[in-house]
PDB file of N, CA and C in Angstrom:
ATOM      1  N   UNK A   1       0.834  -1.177   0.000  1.00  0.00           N
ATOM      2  CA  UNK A   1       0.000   0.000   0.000  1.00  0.00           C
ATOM      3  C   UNK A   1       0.880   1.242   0.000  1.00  0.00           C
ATOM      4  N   UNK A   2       0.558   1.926  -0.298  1.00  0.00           N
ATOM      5  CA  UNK A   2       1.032   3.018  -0.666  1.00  0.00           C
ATOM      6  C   UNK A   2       0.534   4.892  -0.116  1.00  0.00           C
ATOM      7  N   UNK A   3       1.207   5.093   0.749  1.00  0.00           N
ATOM      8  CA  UNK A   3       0.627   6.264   1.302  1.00  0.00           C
ATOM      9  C   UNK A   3       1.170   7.926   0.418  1.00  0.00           C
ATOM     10  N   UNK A   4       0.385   8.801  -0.022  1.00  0.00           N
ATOM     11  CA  UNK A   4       0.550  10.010  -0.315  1.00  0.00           C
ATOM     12  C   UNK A   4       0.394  10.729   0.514  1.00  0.00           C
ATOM     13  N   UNK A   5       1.133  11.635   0.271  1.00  0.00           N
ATOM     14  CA  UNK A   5       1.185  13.078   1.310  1.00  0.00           C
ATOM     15  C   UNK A   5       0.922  14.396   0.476  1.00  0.00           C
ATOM     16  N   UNK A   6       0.276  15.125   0.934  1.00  0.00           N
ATOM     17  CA  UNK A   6       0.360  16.477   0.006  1.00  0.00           C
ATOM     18  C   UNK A   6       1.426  17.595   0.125  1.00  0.00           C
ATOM     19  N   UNK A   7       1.465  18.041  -0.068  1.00  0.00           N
ATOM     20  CA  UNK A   7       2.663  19.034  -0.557  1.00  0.00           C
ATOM     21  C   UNK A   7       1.507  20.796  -0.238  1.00  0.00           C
ATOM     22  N   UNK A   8       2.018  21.293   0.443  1.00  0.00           N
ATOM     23  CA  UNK A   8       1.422  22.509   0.912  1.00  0.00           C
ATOM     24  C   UNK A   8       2.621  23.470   0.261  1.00  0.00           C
ATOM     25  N   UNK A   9       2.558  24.326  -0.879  1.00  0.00           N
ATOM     26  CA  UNK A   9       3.744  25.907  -1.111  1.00  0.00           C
ATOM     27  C   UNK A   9       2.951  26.802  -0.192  1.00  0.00           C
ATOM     28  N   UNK A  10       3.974  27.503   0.573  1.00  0.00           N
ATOM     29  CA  UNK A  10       3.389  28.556   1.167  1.00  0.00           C
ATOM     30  C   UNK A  10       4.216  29.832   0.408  1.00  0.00           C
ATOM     31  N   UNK A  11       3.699  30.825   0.262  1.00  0.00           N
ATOM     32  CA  UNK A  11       4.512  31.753  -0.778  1.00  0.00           C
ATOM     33  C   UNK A  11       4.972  32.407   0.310  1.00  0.00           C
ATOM     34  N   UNK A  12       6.535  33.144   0.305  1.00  0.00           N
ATOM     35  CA  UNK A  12       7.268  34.001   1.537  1.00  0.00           C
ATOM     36  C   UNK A  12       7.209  35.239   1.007  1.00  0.00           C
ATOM     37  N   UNK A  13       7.627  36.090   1.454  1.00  0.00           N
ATOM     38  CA  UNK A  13       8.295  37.678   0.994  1.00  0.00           C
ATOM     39  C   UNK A  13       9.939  37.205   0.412  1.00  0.00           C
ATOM     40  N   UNK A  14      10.014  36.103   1.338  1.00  0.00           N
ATOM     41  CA  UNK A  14      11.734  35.632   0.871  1.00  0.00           C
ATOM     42  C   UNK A  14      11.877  34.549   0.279  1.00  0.00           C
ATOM     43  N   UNK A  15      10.224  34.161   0.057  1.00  0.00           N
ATOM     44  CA  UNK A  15      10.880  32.829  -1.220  1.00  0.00           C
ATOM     45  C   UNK A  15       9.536  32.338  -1.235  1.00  0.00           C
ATOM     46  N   UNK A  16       9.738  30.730  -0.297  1.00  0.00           N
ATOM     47  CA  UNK A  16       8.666  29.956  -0.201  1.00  0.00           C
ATOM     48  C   UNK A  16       9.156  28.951   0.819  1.00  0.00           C
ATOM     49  N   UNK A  17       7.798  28.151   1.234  1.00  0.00           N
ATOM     50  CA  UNK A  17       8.193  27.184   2.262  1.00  0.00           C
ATOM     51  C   UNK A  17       7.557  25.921   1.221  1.00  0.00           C
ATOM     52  N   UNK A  18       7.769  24.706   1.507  1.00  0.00           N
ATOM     53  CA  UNK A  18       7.011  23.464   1.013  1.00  0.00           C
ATOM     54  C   UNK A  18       6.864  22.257   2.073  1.00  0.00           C
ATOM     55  N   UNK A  19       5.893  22.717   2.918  1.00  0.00           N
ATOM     56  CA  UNK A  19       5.409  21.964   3.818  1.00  0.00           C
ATOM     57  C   UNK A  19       5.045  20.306   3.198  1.00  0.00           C
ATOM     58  N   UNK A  20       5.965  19.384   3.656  1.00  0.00           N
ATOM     59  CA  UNK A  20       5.683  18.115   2.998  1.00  0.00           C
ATOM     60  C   UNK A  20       4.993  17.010   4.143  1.00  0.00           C
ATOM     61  N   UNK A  21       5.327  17.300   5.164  1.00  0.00           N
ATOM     62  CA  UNK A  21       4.791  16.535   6.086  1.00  0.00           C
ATOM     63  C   UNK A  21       4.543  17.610   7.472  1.00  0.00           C
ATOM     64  N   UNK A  22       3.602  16.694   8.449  1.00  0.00           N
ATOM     65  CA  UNK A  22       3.235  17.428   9.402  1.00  0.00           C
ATOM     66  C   UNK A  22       1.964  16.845  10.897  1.00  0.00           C
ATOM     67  N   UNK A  23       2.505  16.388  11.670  1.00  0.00           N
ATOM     68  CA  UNK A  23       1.678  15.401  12.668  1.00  0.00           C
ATOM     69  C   UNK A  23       1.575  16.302  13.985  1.00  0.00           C
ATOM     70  N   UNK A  24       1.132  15.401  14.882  1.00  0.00           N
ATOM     71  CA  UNK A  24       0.865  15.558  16.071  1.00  0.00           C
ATOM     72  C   UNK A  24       2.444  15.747  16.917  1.00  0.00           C
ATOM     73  N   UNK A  25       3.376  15.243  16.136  1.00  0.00           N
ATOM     74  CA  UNK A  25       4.473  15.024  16.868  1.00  0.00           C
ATOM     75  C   UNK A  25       5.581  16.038  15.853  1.00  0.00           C
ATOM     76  N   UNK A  26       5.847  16.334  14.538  1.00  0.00           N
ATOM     77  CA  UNK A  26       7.037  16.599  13.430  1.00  0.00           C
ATOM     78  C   UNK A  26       6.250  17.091  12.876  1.00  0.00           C
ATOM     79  N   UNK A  27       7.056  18.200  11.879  1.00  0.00           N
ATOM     80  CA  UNK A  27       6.707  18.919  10.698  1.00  0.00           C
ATOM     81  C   UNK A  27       8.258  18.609  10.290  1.00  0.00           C
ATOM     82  N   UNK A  28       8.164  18.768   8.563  1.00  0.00           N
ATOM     83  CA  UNK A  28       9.037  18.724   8.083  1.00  0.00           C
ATOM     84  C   UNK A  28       8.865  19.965   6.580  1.00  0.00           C
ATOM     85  N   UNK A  29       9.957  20.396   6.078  1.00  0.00           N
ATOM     86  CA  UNK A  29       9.685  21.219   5.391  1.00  0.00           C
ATOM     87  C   UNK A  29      11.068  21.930   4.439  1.00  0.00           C
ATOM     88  N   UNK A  30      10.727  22.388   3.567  1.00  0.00           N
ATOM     89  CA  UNK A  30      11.613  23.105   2.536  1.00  0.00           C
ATOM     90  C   UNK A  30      11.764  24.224   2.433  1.00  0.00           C
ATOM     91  N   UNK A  31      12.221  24.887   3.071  1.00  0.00           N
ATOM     92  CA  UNK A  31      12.545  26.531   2.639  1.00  0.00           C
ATOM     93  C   UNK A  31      13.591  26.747   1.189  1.00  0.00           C
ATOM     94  N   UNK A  32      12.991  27.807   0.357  1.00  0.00           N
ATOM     95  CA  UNK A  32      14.043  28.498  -0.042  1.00  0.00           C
ATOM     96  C   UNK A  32      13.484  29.575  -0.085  1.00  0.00           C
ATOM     97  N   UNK A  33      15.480  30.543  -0.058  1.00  0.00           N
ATOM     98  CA  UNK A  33      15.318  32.310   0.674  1.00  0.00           C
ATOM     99  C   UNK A  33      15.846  32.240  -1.098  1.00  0.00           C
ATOM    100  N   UNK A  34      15.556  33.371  -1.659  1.00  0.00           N
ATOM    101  CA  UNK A  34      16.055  33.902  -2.624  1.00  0.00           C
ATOM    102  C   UNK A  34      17.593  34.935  -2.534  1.00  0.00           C
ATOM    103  N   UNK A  35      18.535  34.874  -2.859  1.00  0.00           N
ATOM    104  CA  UNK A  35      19.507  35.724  -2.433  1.00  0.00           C
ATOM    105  C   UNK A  35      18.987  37.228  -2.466  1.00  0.00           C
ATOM    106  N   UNK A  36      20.397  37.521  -1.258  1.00  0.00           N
ATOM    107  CA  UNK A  36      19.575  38.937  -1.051  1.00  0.00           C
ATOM    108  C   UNK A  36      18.572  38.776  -0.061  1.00  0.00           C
ATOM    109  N   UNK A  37      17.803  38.039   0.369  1.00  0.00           N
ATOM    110  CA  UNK A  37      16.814  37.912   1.030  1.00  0.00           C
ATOM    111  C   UNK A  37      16.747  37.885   2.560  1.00  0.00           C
ATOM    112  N   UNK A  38      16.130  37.614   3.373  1.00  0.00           N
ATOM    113  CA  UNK A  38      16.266  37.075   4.853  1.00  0.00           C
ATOM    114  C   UNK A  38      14.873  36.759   5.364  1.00  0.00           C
ATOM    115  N   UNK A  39      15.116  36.082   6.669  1.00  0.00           N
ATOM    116  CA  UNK A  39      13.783  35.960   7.598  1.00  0.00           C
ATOM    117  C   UNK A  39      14.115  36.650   8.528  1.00  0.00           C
ATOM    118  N   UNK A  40      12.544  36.972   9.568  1.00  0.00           N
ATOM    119  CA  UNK A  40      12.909  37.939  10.465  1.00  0.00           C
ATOM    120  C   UNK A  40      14.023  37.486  11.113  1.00  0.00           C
ATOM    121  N   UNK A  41      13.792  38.348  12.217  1.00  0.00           N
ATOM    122  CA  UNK A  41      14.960  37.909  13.626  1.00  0.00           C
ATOM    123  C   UNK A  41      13.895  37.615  14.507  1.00  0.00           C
ATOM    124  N   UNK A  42      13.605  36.519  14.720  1.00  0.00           N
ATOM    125  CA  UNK A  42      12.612  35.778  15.699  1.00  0.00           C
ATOM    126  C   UNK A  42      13.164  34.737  16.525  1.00  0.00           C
ATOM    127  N   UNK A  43      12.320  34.417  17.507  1.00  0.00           N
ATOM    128  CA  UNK A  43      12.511  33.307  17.830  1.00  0.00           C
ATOM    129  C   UNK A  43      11.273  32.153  18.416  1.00  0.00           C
ATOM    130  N   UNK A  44      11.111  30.984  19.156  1.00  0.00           N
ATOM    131  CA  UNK A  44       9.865  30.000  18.922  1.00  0.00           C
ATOM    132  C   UNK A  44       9.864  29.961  20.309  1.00  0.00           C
ATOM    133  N   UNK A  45       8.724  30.189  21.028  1.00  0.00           N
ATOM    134  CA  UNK A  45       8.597  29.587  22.369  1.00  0.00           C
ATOM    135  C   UNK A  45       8.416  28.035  22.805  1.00  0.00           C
ATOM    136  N   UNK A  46       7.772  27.832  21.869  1.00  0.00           N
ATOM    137  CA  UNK A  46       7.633  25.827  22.132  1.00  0.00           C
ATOM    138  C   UNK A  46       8.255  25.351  20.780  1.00  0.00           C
ATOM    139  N   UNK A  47       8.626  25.584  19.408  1.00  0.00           N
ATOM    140  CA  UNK A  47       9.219  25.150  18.637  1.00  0.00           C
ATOM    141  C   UNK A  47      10.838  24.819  18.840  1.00  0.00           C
ATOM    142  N   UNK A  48      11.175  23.767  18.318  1.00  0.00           N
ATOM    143  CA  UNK A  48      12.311  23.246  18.281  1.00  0.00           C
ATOM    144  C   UNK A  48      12.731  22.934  17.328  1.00  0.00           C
ATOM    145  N   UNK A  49      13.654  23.633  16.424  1.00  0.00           N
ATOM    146  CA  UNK A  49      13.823  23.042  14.540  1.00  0.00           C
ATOM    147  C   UNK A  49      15.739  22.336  14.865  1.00  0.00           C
ATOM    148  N   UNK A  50      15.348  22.131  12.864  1.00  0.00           N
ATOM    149  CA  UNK A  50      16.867  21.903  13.126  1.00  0.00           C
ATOM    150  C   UNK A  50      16.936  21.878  11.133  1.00  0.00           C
ATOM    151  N   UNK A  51      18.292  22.485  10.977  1.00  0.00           N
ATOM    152  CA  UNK A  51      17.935  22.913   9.203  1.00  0.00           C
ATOM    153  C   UNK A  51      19.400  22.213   8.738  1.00  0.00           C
ATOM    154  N   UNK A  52      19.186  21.503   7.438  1.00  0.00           N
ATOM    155  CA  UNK A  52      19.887  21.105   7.039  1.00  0.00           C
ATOM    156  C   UNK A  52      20.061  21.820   5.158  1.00  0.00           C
ATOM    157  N   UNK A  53      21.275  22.173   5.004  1.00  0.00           N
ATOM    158  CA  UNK A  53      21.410  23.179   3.570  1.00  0.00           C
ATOM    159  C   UNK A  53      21.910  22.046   2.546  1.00  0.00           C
ATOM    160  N   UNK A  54      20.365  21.955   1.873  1.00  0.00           N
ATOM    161  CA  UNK A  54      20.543  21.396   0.582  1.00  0.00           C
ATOM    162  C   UNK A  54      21.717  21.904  -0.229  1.00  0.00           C
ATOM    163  N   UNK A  55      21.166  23.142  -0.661  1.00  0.00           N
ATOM    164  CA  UNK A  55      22.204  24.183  -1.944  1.00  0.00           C
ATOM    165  C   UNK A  55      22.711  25.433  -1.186  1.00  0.00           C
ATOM    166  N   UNK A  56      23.041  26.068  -1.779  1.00  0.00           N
ATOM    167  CA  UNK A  56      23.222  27.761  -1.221  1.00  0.00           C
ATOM    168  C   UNK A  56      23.875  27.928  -0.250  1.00  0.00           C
ATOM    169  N   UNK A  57      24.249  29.207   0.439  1.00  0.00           N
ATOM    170  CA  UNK A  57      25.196  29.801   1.244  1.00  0.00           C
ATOM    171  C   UNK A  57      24.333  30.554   2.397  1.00  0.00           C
ATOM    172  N   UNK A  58      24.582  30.391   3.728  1.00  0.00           N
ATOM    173  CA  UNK A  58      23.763  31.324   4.242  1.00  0.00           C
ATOM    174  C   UNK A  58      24.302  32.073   5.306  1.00  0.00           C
ATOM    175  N   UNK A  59      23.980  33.277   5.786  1.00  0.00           N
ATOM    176  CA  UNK A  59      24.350  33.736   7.018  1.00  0.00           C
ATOM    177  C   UNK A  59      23.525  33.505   7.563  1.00  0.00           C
ATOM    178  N   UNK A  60      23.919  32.878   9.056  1.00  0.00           N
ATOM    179  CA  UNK A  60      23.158  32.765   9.998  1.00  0.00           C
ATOM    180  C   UNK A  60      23.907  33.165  11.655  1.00  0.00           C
ATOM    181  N   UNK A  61      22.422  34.429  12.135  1.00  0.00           N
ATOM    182  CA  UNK A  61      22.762  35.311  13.144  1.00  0.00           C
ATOM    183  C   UNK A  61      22.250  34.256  14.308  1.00  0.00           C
ATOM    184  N   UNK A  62      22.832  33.844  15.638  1.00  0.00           N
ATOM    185  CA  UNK A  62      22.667  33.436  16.485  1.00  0.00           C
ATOM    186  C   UNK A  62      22.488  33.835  17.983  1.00  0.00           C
ATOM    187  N   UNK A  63      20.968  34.202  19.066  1.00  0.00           N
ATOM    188  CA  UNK A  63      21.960  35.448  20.242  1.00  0.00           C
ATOM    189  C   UNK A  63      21.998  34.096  21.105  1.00  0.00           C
ATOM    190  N   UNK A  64      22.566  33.567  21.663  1.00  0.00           N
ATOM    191  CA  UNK A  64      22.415  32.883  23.319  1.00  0.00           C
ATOM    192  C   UNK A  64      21.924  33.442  24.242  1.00  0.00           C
ATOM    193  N   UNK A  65      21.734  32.645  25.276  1.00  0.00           N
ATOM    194  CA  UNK A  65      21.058  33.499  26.368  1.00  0.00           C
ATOM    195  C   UNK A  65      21.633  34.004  27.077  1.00  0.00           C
ATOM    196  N   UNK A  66      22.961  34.376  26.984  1.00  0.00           N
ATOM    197  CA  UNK A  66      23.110  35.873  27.994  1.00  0.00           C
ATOM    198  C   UNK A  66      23.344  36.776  27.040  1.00  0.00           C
ATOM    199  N   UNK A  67      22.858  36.611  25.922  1.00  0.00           N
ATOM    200  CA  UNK A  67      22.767  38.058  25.203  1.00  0.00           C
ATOM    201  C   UNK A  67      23.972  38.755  23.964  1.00  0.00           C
ATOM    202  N   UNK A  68      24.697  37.293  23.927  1.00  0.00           N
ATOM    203  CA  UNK A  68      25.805  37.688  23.037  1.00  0.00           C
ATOM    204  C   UNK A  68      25.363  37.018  21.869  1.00  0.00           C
ATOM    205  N   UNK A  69      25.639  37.412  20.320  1.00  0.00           N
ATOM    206  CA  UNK A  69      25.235  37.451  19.527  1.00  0.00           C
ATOM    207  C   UNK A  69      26.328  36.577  18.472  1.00  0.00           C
ATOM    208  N   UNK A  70      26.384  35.633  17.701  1.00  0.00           N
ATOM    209  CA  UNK A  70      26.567  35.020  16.372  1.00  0.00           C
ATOM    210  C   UNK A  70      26.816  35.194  15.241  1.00  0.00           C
ATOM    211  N   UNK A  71      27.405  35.680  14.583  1.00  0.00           N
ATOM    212  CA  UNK A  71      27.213  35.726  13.060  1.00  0.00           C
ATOM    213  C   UNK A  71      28.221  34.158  12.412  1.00  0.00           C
ATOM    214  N   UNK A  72      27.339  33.964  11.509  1.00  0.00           N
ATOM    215  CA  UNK A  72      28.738  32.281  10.917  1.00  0.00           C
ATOM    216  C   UNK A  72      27.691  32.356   9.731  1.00  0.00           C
ATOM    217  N   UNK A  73      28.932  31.250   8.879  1.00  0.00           N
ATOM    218  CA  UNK A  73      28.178  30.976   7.258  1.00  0.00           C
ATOM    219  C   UNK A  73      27.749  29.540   7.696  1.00  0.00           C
ATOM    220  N   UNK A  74      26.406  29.204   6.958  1.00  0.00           N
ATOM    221  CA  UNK A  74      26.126  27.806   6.567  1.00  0.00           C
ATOM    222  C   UNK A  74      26.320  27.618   5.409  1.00  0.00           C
ATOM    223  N   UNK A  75      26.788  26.520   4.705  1.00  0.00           N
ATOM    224  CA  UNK A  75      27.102  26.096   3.288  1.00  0.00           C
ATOM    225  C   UNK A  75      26.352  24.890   2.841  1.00  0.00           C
ATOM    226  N   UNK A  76      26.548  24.915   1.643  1.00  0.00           N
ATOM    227  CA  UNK A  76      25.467  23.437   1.155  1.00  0.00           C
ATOM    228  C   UNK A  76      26.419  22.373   2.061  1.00  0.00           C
ATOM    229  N   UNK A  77      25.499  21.572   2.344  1.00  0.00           N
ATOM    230  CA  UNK A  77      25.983  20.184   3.256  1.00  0.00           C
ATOM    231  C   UNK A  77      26.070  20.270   4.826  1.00  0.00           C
ATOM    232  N   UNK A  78      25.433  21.188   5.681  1.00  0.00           N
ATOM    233  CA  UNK A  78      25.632  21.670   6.602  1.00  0.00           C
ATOM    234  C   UNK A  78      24.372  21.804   7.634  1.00  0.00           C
ATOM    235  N   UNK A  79      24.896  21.738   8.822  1.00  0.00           N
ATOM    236  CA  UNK A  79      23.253  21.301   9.324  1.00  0.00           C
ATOM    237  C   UNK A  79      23.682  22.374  10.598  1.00  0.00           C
ATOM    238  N   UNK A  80      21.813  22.936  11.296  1.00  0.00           N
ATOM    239  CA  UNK A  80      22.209  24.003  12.526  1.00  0.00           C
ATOM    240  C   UNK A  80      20.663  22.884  13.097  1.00  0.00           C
ATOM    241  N   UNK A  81      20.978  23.176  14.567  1.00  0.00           N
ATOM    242  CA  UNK A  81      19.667  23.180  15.608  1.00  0.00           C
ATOM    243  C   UNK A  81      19.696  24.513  15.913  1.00  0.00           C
ATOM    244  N   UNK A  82      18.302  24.822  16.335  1.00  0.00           N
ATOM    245  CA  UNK A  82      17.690  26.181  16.703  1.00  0.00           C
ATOM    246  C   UNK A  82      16.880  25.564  17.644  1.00  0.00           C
ATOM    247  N   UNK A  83      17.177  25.437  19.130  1.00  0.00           N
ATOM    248  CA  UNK A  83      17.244  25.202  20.300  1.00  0.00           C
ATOM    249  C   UNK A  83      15.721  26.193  20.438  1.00  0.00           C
ATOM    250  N   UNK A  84      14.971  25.713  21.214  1.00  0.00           N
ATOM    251  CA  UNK A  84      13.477  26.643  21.730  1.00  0.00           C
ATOM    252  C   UNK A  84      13.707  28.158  22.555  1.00  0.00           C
ATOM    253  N   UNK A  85      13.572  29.042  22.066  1.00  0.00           N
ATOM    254  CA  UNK A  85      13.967  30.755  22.670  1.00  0.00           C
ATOM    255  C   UNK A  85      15.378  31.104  22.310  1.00  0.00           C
ATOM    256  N   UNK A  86      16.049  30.458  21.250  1.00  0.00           N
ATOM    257  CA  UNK A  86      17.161  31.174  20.392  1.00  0.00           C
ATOM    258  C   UNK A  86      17.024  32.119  19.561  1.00  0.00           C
ATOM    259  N   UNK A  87      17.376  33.189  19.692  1.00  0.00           N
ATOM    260  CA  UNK A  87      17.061  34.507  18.815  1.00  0.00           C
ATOM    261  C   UNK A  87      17.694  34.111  17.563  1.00  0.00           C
ATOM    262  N   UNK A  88      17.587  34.160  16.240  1.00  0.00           N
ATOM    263  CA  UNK A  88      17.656  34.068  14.949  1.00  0.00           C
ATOM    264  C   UNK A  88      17.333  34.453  13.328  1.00  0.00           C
ATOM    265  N   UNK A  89      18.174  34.133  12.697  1.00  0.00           N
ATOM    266  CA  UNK A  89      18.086  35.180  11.798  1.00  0.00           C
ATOM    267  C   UNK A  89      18.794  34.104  10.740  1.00  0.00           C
ATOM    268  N   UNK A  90      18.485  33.778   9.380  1.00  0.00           N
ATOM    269  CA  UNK A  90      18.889  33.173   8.221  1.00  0.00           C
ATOM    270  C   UNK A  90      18.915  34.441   7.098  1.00  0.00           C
ATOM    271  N   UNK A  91      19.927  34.724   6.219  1.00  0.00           N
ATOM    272  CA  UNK A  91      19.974  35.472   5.296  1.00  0.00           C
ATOM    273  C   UNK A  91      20.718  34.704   4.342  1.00  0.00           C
ATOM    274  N   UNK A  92      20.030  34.320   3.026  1.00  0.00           N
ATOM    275  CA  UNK A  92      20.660  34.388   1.620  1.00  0.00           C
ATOM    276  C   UNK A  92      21.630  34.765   1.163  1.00  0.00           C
ATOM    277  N   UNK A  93      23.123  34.161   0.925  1.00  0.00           N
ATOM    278  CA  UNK A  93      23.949  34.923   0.435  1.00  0.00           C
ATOM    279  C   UNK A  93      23.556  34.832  -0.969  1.00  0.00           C
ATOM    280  N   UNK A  94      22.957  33.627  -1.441  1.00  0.00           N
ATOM    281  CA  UNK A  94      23.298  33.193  -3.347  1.00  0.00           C
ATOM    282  C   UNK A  94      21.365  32.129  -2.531  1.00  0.00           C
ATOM    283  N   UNK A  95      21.065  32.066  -3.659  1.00  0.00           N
ATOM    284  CA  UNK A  95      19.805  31.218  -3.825  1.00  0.00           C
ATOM    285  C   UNK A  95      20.000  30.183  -2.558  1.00  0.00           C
ATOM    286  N   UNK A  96      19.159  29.932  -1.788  1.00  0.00           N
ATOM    287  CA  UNK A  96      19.668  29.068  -0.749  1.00  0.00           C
ATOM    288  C   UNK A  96      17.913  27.902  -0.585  1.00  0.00           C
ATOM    289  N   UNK A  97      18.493  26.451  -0.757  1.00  0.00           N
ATOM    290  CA  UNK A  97      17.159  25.428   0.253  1.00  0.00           C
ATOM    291  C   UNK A  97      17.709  24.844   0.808  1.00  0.00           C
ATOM    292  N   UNK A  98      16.727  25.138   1.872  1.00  0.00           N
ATOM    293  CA  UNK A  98      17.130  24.039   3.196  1.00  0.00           C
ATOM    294  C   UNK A  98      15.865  23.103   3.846  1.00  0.00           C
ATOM    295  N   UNK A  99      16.510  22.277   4.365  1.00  0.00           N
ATOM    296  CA  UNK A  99      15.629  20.985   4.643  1.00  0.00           C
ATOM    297  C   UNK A  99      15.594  21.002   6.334  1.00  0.00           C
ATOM    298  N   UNK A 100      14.138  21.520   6.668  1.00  0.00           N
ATOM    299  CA  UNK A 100      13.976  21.473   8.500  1.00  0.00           C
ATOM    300  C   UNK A 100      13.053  20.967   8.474  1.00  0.00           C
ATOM    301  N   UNK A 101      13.495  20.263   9.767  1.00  0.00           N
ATOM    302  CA  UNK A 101      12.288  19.414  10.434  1.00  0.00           C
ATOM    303  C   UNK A 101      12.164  19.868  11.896  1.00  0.00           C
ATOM    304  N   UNK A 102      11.153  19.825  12.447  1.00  0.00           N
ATOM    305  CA  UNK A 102      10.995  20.550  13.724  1.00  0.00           C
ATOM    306  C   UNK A 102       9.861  20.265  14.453  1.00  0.00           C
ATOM    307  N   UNK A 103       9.169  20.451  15.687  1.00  0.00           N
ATOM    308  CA  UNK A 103       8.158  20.470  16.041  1.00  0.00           C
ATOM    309  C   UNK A 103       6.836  20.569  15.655  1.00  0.00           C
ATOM    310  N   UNK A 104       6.014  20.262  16.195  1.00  0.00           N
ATOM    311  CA  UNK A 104       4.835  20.388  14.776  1.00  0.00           C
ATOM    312  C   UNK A 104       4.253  22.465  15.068  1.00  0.00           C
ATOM    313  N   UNK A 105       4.821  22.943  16.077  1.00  0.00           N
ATOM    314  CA  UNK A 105       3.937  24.007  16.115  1.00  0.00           C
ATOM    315  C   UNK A 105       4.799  25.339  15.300  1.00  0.00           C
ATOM    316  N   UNK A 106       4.139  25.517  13.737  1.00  0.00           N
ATOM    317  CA  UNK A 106       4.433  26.030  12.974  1.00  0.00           C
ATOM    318  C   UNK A 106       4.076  27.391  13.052  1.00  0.00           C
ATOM    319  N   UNK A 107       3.062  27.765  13.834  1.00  0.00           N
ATOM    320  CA  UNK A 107       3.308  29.197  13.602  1.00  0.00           C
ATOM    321  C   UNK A 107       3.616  30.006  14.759  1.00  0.00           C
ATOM    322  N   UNK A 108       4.410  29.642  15.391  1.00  0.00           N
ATOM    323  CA  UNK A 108       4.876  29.545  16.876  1.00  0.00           C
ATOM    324  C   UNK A 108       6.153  30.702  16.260  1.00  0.00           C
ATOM    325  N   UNK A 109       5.414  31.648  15.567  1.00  0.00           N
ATOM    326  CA  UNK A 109       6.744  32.571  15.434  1.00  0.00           C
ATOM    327  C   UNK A 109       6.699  34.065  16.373  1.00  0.00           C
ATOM    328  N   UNK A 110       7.893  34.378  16.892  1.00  0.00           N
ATOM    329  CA  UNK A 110       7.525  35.904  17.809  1.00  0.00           C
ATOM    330  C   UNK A 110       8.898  36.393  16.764  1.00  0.00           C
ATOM    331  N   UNK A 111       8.362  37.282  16.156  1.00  0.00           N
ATOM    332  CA  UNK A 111       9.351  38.178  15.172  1.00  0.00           C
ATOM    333  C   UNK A 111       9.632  39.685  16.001  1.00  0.00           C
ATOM    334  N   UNK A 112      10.906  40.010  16.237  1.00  0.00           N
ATOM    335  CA  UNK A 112      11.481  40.991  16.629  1.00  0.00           C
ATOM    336  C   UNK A 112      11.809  41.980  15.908  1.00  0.00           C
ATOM    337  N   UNK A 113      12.125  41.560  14.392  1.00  0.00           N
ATOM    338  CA  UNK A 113      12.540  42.333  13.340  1.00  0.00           C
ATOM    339  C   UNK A 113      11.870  42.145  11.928  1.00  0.00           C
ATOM    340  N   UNK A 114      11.452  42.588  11.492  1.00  0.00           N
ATOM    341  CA  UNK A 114      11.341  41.770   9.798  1.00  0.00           C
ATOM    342  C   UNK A 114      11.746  42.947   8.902  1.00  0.00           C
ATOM    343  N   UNK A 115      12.361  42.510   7.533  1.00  0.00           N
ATOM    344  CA  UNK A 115      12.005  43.562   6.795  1.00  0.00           C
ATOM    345  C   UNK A 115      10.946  44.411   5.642  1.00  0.00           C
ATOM    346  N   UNK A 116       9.564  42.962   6.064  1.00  0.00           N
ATOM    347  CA  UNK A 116       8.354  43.430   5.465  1.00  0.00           C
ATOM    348  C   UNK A 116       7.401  43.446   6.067  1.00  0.00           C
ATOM    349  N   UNK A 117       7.719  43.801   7.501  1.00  0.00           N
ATOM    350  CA  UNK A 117       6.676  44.382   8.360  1.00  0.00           C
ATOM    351  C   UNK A 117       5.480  43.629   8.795  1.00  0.00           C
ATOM    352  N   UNK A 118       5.634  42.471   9.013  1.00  0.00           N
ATOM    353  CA  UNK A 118       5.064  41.609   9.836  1.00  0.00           C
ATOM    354  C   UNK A 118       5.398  41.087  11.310  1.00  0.00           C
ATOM    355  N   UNK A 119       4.173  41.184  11.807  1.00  0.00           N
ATOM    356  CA  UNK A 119       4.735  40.806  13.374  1.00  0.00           C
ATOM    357  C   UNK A 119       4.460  39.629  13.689  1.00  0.00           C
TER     358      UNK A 119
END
């Protein structure tokens, strides 16, 4: 037997997401940022991800909790956890997808920053 799943595009300001799976327990999913691009600077109160870079180059801003702050590249082949109340930030250097899987609570976003004005 054979099980299908649907495929959800969500359209971004910075690309798109492709929600492929999604339970009581996991979501799994596809981002790509378009270069040039970014997501806010947010972070998840009950979400727990973890991103793995298909293609592309990325900066990614990190704060810890006493308040000191991150900057590092991710490269294709490269994987980050984003720990629950990590402040964060992914930016596009060149076309970038990445492959996260995470908690199922997806819209568990508190945005601090964006640059298209969503809170």
């Amino acid at each position: 037997m054979k099980a299908t799943l649907k495929i959800e595009r969500v359209e971004k300001p910075w690309g798109y997401e492709l929600i492929w799976a999604k339970t009581e327990k996991y979501a799994a999913k596809i981002l790509h940022l378009e270069k040039g691009k970014r997501l806010s600077y947010q972070y998840h109160q009950k979400k727990d991800e973890a991103m793995f870079v298909i293609a592309g180059k990325l900066l990614v801003e990190l704060e810890g909790e006493g308040g000191g702050k991150t900057v590092s590249h991710l490269n294709s082949g490269e994987c980050l956890h984003i720990p629950i109340l990590t402040r964060h930030r992914l930016t596009a250097i060149e076309d970038s997808d990445i492959f996260e899987v995470s908690t199922p609570e997806l819209d568990d976003v508190v945005r601090l920053e964006d640059d298209h004005g969503r809170v």
